[in-house]
N, C-alpha and C. Protein backbone atom coordinates (compact mmCIF):
# COMPACT_ATOMS: atom_id res chain seq x y z
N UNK A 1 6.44 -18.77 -7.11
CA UNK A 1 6.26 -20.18 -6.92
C UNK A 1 4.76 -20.49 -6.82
N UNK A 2 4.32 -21.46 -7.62
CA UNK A 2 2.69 -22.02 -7.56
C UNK A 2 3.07 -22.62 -6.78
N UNK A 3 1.86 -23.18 -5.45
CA UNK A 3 1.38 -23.55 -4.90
C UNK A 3 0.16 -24.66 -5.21
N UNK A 4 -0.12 -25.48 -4.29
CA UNK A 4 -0.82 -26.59 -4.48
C UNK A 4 -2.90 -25.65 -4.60
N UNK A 5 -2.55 -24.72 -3.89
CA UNK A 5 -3.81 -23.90 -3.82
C UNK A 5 -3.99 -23.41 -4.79
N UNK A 6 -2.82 -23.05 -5.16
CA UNK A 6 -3.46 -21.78 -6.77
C UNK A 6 -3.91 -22.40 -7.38
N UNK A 7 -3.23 -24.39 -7.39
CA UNK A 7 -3.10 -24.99 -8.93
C UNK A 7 -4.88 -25.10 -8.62
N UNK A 8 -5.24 -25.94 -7.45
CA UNK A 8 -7.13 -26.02 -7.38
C UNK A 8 -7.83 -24.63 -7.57
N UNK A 9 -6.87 -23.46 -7.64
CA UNK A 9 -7.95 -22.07 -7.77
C UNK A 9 -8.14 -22.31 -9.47
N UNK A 10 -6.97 -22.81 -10.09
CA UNK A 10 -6.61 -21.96 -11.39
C UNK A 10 -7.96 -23.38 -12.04
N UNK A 11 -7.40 -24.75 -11.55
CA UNK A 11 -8.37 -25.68 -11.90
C UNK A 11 -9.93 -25.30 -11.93
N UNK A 12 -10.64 -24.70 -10.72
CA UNK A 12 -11.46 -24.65 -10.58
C UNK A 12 -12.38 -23.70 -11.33
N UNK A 13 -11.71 -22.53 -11.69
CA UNK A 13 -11.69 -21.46 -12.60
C UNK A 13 -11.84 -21.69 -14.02
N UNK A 14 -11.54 -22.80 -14.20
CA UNK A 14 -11.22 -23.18 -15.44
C UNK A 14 -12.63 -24.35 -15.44
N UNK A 15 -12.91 -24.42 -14.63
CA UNK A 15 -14.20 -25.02 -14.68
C UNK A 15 -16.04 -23.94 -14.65
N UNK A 16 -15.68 -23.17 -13.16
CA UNK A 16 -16.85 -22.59 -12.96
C UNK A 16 -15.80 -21.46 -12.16
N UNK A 17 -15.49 -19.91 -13.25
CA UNK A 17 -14.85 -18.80 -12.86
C UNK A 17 -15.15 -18.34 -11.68
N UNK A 18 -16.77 -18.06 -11.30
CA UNK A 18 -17.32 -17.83 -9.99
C UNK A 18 -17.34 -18.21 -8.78
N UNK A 19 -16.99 -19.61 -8.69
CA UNK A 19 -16.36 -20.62 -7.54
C UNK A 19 -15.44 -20.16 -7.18
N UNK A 20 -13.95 -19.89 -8.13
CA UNK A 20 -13.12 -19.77 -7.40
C UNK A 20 -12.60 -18.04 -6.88
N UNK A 21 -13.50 -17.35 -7.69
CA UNK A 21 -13.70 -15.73 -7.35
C UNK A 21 -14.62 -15.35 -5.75
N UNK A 22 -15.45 -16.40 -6.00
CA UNK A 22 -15.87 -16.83 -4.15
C UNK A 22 -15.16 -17.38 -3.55
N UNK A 23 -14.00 -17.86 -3.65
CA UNK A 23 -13.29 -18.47 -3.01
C UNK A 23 -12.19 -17.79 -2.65
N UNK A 24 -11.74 -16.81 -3.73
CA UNK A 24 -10.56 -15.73 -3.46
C UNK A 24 -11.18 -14.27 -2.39
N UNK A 25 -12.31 -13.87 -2.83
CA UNK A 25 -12.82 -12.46 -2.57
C UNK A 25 -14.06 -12.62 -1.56
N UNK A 26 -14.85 -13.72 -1.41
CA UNK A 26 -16.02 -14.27 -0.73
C UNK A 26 -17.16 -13.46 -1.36
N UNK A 27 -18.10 -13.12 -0.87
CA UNK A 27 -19.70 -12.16 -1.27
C UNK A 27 -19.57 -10.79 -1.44
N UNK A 28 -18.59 -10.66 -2.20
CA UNK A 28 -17.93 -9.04 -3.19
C UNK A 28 -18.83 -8.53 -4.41
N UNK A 29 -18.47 -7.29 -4.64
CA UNK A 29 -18.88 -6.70 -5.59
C UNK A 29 -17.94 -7.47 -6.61
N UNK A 30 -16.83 -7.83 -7.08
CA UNK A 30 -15.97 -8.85 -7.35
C UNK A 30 -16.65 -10.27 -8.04
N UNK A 31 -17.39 -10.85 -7.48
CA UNK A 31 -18.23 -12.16 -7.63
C UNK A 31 -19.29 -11.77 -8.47
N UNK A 32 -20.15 -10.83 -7.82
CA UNK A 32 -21.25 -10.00 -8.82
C UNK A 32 -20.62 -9.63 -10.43
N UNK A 33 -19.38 -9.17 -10.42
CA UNK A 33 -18.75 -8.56 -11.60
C UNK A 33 -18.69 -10.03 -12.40
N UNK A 34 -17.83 -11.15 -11.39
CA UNK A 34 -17.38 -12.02 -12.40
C UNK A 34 -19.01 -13.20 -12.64
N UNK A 35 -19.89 -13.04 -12.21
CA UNK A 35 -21.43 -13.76 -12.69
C UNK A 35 -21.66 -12.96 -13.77
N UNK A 36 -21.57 -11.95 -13.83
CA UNK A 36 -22.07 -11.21 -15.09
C UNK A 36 -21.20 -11.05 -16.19
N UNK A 37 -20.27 -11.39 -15.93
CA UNK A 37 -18.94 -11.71 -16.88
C UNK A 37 -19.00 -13.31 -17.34
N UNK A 38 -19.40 -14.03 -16.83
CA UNK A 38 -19.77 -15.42 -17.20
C UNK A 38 -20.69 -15.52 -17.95
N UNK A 39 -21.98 -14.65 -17.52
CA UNK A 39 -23.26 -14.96 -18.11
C UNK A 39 -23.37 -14.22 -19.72
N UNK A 40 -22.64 -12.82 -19.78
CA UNK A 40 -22.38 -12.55 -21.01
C UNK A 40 -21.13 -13.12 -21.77
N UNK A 41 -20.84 -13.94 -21.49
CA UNK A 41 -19.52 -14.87 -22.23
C UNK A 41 -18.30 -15.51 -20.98
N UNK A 42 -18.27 -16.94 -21.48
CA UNK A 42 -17.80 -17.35 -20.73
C UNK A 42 -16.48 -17.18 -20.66
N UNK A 43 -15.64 -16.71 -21.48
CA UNK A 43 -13.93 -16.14 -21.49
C UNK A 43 -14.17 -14.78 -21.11
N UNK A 44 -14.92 -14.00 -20.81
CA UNK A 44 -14.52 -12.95 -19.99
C UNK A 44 -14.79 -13.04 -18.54
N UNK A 45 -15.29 -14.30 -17.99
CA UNK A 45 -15.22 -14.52 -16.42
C UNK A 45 -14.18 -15.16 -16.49
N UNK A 46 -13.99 -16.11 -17.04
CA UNK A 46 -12.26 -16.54 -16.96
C UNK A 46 -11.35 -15.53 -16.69
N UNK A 47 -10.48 -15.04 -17.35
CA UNK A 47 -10.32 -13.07 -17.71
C UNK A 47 -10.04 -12.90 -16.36
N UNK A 48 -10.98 -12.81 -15.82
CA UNK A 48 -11.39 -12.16 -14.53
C UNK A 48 -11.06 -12.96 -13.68
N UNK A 49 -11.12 -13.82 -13.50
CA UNK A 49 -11.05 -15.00 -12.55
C UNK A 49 -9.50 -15.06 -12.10
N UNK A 50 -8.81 -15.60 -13.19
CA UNK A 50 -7.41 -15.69 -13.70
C UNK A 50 -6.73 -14.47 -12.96
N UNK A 51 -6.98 -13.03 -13.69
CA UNK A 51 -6.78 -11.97 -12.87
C UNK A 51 -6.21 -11.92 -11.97
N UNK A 52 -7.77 -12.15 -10.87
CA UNK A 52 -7.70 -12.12 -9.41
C UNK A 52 -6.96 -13.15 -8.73
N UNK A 53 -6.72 -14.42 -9.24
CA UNK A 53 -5.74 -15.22 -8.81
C UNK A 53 -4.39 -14.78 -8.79
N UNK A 54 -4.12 -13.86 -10.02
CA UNK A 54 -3.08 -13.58 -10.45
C UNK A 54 -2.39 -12.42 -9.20
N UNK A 55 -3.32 -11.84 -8.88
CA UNK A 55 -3.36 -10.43 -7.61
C UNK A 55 -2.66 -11.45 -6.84
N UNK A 56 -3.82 -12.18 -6.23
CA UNK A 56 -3.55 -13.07 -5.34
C UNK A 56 -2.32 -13.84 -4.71
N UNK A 57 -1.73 -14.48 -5.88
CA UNK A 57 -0.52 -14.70 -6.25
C UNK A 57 0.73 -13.70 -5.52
N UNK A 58 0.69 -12.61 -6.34
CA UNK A 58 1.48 -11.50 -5.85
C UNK A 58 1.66 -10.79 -4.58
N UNK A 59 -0.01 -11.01 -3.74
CA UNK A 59 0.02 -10.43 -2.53
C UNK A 59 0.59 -11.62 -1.70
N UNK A 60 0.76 -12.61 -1.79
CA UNK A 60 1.29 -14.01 -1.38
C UNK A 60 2.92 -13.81 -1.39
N UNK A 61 3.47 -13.48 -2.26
CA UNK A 61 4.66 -13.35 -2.70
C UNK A 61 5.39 -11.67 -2.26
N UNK A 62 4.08 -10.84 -1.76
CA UNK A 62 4.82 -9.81 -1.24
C UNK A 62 4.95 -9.94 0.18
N UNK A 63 3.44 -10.35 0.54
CA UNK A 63 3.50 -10.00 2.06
C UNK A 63 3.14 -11.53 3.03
N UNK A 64 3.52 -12.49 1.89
CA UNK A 64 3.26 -13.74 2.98
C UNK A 64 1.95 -14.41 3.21
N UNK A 65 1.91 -15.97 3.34
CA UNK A 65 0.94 -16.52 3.02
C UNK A 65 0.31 -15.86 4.51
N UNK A 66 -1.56 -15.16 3.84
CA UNK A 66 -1.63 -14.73 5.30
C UNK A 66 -1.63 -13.53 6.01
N UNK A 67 -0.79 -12.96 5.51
CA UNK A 67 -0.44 -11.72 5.83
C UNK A 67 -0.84 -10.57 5.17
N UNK A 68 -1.81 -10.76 4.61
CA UNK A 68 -2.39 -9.78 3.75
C UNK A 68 -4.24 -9.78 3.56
N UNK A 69 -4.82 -8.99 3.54
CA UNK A 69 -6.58 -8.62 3.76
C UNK A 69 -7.00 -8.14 2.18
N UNK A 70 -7.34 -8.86 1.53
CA UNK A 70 -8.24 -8.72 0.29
C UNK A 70 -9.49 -7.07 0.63
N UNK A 71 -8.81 -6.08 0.28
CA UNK A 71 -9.66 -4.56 0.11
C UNK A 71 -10.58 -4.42 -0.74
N UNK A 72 -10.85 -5.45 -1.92
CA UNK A 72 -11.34 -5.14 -3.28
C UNK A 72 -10.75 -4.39 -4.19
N UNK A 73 -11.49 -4.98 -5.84
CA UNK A 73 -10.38 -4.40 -7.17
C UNK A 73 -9.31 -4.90 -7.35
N UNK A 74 -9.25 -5.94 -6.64
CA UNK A 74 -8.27 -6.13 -6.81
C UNK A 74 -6.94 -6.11 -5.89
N UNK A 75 -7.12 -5.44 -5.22
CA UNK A 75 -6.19 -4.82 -4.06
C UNK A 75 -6.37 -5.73 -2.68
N UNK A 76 -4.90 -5.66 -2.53
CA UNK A 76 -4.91 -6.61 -1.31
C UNK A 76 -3.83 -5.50 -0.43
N UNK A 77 -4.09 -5.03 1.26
CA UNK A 77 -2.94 -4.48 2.08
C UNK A 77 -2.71 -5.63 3.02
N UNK A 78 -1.55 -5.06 3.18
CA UNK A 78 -0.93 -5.74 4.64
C UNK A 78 -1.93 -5.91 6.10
N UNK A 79 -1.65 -7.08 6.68
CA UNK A 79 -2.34 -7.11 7.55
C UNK A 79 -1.72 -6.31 8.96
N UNK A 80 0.07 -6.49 8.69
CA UNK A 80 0.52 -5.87 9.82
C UNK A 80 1.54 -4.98 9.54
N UNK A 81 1.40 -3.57 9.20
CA UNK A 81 1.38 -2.68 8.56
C UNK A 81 3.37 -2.12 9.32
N UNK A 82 3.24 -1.97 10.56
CA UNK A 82 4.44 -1.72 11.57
C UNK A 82 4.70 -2.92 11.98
N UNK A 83 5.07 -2.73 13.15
CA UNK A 83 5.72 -3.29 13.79
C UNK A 83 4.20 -4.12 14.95
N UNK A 84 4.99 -4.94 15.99
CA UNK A 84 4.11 -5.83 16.64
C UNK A 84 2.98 -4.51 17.30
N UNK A 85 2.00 -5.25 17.03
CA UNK A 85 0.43 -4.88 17.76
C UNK A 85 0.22 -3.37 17.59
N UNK A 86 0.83 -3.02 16.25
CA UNK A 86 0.63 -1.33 15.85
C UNK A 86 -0.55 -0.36 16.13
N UNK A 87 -2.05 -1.03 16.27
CA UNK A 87 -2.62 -0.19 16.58
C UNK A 87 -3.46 -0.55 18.15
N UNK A 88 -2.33 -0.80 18.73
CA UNK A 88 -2.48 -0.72 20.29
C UNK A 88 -2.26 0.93 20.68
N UNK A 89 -3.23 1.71 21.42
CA UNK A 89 -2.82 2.55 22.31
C UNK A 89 -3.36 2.47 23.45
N UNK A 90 -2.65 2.86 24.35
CA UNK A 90 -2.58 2.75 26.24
C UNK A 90 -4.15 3.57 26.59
N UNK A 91 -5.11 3.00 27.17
CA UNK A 91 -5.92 3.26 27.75
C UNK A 91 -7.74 3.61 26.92
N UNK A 92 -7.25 3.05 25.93
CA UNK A 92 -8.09 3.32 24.71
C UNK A 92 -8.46 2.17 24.45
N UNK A 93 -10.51 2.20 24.06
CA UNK A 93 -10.59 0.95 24.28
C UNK A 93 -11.50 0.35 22.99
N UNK A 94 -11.24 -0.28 22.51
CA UNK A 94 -11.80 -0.09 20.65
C UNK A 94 -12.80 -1.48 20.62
N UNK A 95 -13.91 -1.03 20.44
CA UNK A 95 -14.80 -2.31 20.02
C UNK A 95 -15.26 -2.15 18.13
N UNK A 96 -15.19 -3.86 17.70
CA UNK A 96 -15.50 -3.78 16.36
C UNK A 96 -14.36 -3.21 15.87
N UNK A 97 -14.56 -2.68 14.40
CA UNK A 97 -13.41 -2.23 13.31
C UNK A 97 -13.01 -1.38 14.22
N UNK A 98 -11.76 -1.18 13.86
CA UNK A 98 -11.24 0.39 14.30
C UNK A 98 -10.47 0.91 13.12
N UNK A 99 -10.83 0.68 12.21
CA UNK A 99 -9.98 1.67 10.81
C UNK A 99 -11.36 2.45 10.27
């Protein structure tokens, strides 16, 4: 099912590919790929653009609007992998990332 978001990703893409590749992936190696994919022809940042919406799409449709963390390449995992508050352990005390 499209969404009112995809339709402004797919719009926007279709205007300036890089907008909406910043908008899917933020300040990625991803964005860098698709500027230089623009700048040497403008249908292969499209290409690309499209693509990643297309990921996008799917990680939406697997794991829920939300529920999923953009890894790069393309790749999107789950945000909540088990069950509630999975990487809680008792007496352990985690500052910043812990993966």
């Amino acid at each position: 099912m499209v969404k009112t978001s995809d339709v402004l990703l797919i719009l926007v893409a279709i205007l300036f590919p890089p907008a909406s590749v910043a908008f899917i992936t933020g300040c990625s190696c991803d964005l860098l790929i698709n500027i230089l994919l623009t700048i040497l022809g403008y249908f292969p940042g499209h290409i690309h653009a499209f693509w990643l919406i297309y990921k996008k799409m799917k990680a939406e449709e697997r794991y829920g609007r939300g529920g999923f963390l953009y890894t790069g390449n393309g790749q999107y995992a789950p945000l909540n992998q088990g069950g509630y508050n999975q990487g809680y352990v008792p007496g352990q005390v985690n500052y910043g990332a812990t993966n």
